[in-house]
PDB file of N, CA and C in Angstrom:
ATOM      1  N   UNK A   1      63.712 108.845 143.278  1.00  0.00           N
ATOM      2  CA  UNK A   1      62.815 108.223 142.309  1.00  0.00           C
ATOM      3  C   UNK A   1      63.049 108.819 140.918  1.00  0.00           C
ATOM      4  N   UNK A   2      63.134 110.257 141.271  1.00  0.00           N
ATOM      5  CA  UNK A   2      63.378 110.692 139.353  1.00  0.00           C
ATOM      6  C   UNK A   2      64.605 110.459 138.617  1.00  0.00           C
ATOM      7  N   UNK A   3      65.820 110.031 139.600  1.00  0.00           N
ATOM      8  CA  UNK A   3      67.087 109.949 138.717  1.00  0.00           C
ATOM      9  C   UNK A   3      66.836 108.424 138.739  1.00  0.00           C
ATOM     10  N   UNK A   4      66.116 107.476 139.382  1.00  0.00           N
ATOM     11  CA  UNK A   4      65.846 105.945 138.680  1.00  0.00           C
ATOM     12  C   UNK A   4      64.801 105.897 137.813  1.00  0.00           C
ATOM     13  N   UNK A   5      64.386 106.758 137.674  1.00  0.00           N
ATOM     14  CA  UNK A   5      63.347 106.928 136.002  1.00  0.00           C
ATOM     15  C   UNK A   5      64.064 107.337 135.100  1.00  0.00           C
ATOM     16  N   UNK A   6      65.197 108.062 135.254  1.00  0.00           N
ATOM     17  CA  UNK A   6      65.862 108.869 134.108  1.00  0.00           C
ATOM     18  C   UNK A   6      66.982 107.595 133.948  1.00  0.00           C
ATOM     19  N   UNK A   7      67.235 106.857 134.660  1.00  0.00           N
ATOM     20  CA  UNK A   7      67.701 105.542 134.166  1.00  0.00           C
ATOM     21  C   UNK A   7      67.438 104.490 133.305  1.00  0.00           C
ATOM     22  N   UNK A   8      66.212 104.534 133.273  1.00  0.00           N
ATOM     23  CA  UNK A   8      65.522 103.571 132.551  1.00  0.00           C
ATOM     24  C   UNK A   8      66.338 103.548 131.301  1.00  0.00           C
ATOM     25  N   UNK A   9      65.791 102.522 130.671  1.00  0.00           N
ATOM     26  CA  UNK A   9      66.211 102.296 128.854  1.00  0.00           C
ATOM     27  C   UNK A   9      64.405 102.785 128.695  1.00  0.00           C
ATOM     28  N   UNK A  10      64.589 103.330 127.145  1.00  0.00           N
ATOM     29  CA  UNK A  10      63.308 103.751 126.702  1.00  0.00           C
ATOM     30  C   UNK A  10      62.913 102.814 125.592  1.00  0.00           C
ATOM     31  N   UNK A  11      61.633 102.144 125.492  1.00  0.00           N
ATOM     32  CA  UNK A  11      61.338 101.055 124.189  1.00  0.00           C
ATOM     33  C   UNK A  11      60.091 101.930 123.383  1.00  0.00           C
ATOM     34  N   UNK A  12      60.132 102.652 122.002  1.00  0.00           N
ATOM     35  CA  UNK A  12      59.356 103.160 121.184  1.00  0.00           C
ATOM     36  C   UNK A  12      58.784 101.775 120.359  1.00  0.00           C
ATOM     37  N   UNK A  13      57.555 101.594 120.265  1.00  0.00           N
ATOM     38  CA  UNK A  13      56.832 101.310 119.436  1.00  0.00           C
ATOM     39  C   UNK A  13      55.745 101.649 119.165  1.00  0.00           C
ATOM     40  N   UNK A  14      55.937 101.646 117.820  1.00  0.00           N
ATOM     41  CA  UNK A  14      54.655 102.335 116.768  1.00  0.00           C
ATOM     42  C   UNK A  14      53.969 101.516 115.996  1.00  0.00           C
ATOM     43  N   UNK A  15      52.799 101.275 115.360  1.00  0.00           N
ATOM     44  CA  UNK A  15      52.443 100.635 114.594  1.00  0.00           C
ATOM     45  C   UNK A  15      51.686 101.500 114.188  1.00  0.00           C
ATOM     46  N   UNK A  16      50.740 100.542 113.136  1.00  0.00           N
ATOM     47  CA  UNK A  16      49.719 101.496 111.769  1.00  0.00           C
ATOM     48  C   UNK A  16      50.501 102.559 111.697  1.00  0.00           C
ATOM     49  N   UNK A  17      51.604 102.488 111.010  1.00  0.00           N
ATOM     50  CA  UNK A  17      51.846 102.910 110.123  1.00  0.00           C
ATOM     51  C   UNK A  17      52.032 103.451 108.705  1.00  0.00           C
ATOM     52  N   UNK A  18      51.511 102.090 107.873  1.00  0.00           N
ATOM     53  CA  UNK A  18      51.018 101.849 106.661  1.00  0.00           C
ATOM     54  C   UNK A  18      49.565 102.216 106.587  1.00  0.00           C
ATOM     55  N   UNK A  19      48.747 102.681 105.846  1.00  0.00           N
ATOM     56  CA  UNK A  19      47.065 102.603 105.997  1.00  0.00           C
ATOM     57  C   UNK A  19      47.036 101.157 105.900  1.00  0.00           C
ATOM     58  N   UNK A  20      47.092  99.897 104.927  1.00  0.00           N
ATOM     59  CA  UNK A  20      47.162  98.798 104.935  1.00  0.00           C
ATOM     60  C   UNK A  20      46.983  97.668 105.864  1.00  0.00           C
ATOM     61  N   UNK A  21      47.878  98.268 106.994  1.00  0.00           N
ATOM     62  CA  UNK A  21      48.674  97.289 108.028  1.00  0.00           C
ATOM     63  C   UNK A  21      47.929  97.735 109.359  1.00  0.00           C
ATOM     64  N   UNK A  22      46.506  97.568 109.283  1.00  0.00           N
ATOM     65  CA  UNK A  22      45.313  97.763 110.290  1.00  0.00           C
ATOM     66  C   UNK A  22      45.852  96.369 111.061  1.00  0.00           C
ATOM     67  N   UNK A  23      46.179  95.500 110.707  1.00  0.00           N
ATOM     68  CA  UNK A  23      46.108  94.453 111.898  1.00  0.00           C
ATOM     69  C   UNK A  23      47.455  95.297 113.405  1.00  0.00           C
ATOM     70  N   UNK A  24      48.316  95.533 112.543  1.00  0.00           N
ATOM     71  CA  UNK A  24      49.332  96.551 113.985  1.00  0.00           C
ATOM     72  C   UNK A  24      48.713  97.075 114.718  1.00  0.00           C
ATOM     73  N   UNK A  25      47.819  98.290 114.412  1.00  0.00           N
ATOM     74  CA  UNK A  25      47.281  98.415 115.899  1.00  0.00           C
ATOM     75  C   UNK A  25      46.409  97.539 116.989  1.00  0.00           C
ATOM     76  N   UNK A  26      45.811  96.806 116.622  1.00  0.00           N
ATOM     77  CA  UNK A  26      45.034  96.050 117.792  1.00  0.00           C
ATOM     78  C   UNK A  26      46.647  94.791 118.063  1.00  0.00           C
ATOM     79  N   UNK A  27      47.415  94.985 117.475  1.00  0.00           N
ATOM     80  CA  UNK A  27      48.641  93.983 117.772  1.00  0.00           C
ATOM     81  C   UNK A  27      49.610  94.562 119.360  1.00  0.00           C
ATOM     82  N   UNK A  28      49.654  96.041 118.726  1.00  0.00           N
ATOM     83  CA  UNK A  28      49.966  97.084 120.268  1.00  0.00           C
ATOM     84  C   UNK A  28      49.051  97.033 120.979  1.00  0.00           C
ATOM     85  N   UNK A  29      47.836  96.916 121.290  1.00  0.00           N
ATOM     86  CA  UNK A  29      47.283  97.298 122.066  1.00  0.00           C
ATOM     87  C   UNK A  29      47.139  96.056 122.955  1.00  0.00           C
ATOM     88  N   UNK A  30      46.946  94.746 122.488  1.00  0.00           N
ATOM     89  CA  UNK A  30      47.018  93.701 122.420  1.00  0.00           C
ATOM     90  C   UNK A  30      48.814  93.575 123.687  1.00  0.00           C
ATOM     91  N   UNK A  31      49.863  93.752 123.042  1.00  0.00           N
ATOM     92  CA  UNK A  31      51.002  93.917 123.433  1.00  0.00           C
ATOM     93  C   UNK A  31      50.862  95.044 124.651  1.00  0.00           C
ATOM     94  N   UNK A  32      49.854  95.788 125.108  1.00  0.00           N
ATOM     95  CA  UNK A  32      49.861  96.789 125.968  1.00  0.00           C
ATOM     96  C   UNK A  32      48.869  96.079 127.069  1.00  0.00           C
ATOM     97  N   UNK A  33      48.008  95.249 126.815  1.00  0.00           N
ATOM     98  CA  UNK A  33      47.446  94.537 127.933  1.00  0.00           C
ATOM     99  C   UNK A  33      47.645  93.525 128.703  1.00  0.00           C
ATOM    100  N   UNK A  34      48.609  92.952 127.406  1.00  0.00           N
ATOM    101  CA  UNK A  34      49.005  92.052 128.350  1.00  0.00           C
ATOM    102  C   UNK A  34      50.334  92.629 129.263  1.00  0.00           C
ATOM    103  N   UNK A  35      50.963  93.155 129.126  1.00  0.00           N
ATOM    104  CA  UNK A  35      51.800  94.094 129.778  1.00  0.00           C
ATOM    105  C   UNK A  35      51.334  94.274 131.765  1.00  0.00           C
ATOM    106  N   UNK A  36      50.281  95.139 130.914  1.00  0.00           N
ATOM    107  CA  UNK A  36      50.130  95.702 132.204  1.00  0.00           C
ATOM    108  C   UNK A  36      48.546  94.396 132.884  1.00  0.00           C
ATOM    109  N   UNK A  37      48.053  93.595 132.607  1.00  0.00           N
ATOM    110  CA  UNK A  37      47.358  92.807 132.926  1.00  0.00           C
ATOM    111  C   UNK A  37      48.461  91.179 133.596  1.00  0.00           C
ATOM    112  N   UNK A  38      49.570  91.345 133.444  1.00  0.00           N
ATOM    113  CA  UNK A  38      51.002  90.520 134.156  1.00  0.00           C
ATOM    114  C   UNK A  38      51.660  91.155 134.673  1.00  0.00           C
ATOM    115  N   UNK A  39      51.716  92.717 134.929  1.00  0.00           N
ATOM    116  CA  UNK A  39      52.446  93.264 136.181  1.00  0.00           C
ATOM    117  C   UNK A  39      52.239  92.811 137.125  1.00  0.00           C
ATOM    118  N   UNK A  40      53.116  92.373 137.903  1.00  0.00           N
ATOM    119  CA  UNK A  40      52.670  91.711 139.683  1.00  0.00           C
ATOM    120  C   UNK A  40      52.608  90.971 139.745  1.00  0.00           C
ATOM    121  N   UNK A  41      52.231  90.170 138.226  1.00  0.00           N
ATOM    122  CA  UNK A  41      51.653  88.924 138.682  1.00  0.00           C
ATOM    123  C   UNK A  41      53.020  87.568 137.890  1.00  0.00           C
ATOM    124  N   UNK A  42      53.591  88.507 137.129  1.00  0.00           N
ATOM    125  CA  UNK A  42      54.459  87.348 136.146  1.00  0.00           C
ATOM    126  C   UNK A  42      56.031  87.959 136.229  1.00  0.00           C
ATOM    127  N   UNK A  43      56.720  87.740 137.130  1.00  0.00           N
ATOM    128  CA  UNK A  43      57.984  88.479 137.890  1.00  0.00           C
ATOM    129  C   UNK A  43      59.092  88.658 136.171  1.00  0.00           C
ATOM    130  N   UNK A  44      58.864  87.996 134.783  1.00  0.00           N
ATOM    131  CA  UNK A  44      59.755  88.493 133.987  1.00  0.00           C
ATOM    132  C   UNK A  44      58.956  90.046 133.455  1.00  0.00           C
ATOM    133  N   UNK A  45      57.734  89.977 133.661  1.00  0.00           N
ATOM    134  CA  UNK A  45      57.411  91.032 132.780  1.00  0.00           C
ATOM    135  C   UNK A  45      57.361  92.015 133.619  1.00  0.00           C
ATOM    136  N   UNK A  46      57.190  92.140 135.484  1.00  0.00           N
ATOM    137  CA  UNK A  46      57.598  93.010 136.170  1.00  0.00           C
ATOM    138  C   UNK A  46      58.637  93.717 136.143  1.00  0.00           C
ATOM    139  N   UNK A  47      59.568  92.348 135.743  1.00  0.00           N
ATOM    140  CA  UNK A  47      61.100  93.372 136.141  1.00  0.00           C
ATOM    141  C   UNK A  47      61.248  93.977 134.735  1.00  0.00           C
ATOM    142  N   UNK A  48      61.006  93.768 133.569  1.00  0.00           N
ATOM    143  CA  UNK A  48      60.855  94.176 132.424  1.00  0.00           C
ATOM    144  C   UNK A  48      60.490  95.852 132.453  1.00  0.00           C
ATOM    145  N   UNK A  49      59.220  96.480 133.256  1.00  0.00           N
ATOM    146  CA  UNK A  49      58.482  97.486 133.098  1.00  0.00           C
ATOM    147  C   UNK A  49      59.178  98.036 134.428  1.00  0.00           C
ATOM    148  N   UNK A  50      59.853  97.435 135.261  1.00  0.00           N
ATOM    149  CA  UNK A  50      61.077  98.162 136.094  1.00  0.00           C
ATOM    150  C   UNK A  50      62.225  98.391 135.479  1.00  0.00           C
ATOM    151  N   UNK A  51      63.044  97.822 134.282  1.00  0.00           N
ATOM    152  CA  UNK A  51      63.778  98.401 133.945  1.00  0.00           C
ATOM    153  C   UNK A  51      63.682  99.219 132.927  1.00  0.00           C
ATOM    154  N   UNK A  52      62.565  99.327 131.776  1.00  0.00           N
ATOM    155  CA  UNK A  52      62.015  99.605 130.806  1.00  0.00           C
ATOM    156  C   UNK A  52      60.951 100.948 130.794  1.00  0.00           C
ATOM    157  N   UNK A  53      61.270 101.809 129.918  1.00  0.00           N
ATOM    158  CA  UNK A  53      59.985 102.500 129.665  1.00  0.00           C
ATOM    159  C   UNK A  53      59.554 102.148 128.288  1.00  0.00           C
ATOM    160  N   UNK A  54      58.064 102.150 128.353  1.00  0.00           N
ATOM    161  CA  UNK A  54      57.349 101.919 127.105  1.00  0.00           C
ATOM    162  C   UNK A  54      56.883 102.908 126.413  1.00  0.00           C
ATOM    163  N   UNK A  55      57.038 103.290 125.559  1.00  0.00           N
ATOM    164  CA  UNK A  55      56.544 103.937 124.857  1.00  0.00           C
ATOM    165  C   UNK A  55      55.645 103.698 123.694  1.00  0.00           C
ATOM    166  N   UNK A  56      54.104 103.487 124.065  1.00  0.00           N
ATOM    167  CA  UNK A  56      53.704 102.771 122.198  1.00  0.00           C
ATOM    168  C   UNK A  56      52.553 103.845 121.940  1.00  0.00           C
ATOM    169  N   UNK A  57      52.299 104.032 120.426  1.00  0.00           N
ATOM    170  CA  UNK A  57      52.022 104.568 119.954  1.00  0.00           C
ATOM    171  C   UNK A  57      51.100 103.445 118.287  1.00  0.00           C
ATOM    172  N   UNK A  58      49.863 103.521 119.338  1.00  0.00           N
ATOM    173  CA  UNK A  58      48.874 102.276 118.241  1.00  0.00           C
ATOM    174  C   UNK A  58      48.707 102.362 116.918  1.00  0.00           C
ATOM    175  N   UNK A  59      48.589 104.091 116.709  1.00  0.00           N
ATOM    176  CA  UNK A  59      48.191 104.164 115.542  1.00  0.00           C
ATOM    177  C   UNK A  59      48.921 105.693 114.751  1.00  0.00           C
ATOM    178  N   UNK A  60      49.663 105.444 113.841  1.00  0.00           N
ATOM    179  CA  UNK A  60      50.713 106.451 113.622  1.00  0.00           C
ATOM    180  C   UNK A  60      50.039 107.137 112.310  1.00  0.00           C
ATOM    181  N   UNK A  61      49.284 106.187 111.246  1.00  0.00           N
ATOM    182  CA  UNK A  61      48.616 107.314 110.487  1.00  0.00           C
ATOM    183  C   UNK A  61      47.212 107.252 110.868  1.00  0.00           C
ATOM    184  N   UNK A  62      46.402 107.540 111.468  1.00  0.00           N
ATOM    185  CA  UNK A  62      45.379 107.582 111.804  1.00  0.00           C
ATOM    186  C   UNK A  62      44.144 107.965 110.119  1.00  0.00           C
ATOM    187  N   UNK A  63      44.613 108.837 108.975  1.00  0.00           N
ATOM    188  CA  UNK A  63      43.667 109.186 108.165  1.00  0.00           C
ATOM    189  C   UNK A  63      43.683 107.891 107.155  1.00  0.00           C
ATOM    190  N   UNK A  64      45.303 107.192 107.124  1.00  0.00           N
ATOM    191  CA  UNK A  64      45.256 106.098 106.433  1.00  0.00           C
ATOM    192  C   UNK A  64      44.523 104.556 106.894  1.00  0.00           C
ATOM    193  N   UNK A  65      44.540 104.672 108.041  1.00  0.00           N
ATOM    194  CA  UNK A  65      43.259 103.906 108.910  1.00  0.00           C
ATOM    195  C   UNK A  65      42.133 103.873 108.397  1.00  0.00           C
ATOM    196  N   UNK A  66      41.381 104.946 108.586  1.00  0.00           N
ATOM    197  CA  UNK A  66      40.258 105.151 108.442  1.00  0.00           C
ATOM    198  C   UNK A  66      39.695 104.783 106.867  1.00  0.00           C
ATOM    199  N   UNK A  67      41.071 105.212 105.891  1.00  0.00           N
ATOM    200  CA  UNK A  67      40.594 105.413 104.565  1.00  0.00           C
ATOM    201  C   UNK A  67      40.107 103.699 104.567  1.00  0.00           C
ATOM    202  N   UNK A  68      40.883 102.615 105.227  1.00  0.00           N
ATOM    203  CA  UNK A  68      41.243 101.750 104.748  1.00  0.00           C
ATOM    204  C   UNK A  68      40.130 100.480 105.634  1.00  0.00           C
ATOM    205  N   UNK A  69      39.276 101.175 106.370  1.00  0.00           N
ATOM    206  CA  UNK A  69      38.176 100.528 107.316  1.00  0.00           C
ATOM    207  C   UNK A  69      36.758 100.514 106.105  1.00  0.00           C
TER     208      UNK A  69
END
């Protein structure tokens, strides 16, 4: 099992990045439910998260967020 994890391809995404660009994070998170709310159930996005690791990361400046709420 661990040398077919260390196989994987790895996918980074980040958003809110910008303070500005508040709509990105609920866009990942958004992109993270449906993910895992079609595992099992939708065989492209299964085999997707079998060959794939995800990596996301909603909110990258978090103080520029806030300034900007």
């Amino acid at each position: 099992v661990q040398q077919r994890l260390q196989q994987r391809r790895k996918v980074w995404i980040q958003c809110q990045i910008h303070a500005r660009e508040w709509i990105s994070a609920p866009t990942c998170m958004y992109l993270v439910h449906r993910l895992v709310t079609s595992y099992g159930r939708d065989p492209e996005t299964t085999a997707l998260l079998h060959r794939a690791e995800l990596i996301v990361i909603p909110i990258v400046n978090p103080d520029g967020y806030v300034y900007t709420m």
